[in-house]
Protein backbone atom coordinates (compact mmCIF):
# COMPACT_ATOMS: atom_id res chain seq x y z
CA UNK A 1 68.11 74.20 127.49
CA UNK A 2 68.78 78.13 127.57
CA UNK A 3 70.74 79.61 125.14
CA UNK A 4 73.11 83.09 125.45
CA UNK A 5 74.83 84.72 122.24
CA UNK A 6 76.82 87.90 122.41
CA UNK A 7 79.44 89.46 120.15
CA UNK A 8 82.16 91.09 122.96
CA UNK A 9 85.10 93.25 122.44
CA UNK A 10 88.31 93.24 124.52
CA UNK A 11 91.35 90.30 124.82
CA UNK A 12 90.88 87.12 124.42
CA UNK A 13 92.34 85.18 126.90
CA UNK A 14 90.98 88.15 129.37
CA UNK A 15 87.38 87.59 128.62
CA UNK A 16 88.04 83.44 129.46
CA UNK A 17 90.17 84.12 132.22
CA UNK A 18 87.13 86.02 133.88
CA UNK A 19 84.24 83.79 132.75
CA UNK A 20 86.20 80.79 134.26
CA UNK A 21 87.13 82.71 137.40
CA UNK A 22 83.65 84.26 137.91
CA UNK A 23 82.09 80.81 136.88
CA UNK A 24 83.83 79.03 139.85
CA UNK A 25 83.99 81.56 142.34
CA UNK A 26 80.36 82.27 141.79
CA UNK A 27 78.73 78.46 143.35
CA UNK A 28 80.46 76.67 145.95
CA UNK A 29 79.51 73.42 143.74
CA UNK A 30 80.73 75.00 140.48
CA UNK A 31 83.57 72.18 138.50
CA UNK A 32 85.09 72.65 135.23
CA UNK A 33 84.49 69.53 133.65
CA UNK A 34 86.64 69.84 130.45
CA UNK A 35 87.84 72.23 128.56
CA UNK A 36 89.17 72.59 124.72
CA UNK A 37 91.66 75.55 122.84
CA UNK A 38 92.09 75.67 118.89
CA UNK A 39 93.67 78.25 117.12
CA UNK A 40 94.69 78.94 113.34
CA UNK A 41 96.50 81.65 112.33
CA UNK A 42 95.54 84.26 114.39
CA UNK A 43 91.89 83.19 114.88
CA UNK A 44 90.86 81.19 118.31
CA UNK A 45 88.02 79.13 119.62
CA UNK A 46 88.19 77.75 123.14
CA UNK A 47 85.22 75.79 124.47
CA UNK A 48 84.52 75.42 128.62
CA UNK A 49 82.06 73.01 129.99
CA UNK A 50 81.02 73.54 133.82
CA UNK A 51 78.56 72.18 135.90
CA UNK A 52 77.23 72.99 139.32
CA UNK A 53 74.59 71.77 141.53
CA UNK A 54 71.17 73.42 141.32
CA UNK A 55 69.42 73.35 144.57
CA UNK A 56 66.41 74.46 143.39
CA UNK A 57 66.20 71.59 141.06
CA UNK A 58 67.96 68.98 143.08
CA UNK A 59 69.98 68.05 139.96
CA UNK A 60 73.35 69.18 138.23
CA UNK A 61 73.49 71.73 135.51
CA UNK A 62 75.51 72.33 132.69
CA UNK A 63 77.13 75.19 131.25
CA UNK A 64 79.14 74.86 128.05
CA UNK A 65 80.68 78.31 126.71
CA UNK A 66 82.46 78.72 123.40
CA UNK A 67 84.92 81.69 122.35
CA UNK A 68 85.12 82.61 119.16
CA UNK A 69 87.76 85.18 117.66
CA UNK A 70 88.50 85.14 113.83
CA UNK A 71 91.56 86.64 112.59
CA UNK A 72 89.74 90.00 111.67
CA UNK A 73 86.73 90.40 113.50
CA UNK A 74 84.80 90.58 116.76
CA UNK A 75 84.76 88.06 119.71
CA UNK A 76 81.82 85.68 119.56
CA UNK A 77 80.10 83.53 122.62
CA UNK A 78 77.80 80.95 122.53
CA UNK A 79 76.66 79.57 125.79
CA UNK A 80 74.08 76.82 126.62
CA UNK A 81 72.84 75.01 129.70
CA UNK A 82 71.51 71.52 129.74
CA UNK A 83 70.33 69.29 132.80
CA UNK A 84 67.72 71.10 134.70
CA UNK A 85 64.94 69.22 133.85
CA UNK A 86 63.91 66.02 136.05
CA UNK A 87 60.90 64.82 133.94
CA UNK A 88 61.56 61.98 131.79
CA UNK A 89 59.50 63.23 128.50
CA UNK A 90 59.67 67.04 128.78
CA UNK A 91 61.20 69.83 130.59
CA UNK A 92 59.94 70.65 133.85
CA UNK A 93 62.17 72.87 135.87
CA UNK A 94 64.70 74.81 134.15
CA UNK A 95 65.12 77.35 137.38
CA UNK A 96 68.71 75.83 137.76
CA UNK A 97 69.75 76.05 134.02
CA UNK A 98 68.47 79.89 133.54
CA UNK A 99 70.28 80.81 136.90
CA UNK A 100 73.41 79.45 135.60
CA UNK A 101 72.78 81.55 132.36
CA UNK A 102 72.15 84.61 134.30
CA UNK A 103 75.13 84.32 136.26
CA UNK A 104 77.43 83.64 133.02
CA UNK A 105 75.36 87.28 131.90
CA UNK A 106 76.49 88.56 134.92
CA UNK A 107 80.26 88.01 134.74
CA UNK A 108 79.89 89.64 130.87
């Protein structure tokens, strides 16, 4: 697993709008497997799970990203990948996880 945590300024909704659109425009194989909104009060949270094939690896890859805005504060994000690895007991290739990060960087 690789990890990604950044406090970001701007709207909202515009910051997910352009991490889903740059997610799935970025890899021919990229899906959005589920996503999740909550808000109270003025405060949001919206959680995205994709997943895209890693060639490299020869496996899938996924990307979960969460939003956070309180009521009075910055915007949060929280991203980690899982699924790279094809050993059974420890991680092995992670090529296709940190790729996916770096691409999520990107698109910030």
């Amino acid at each position: 697993m690789t990890k990604l945590e950044k406090t970001l300024s701007g709207d909202f909704y515009g910051i997910l709008k352009k991490i889903e659109d740059g997610i799935l425009n970025g890899s021919y194989s990229a899906t959005l497997e589920e996503k999740s909104d909550f808000s109270d009060g003025k405060s949001r949270c919206s959680v995205r799970v994709f997943e895209r094939y890693s060639m490299f690896g020869g496996n899938r890859v996924s990307l979960s990203v969460t939003l956070y805005k309180p009521e009075n504060g910055a915007i949060r994000l929280s991203a980690v990948t899982s699924g790279g690895s094809q050993a059974v007991f420890f991680k092995v290739n992670t090529f296709g996880e940190d790729a996916f990060l770096e691409k999520l960087n990107e698109i910030l």
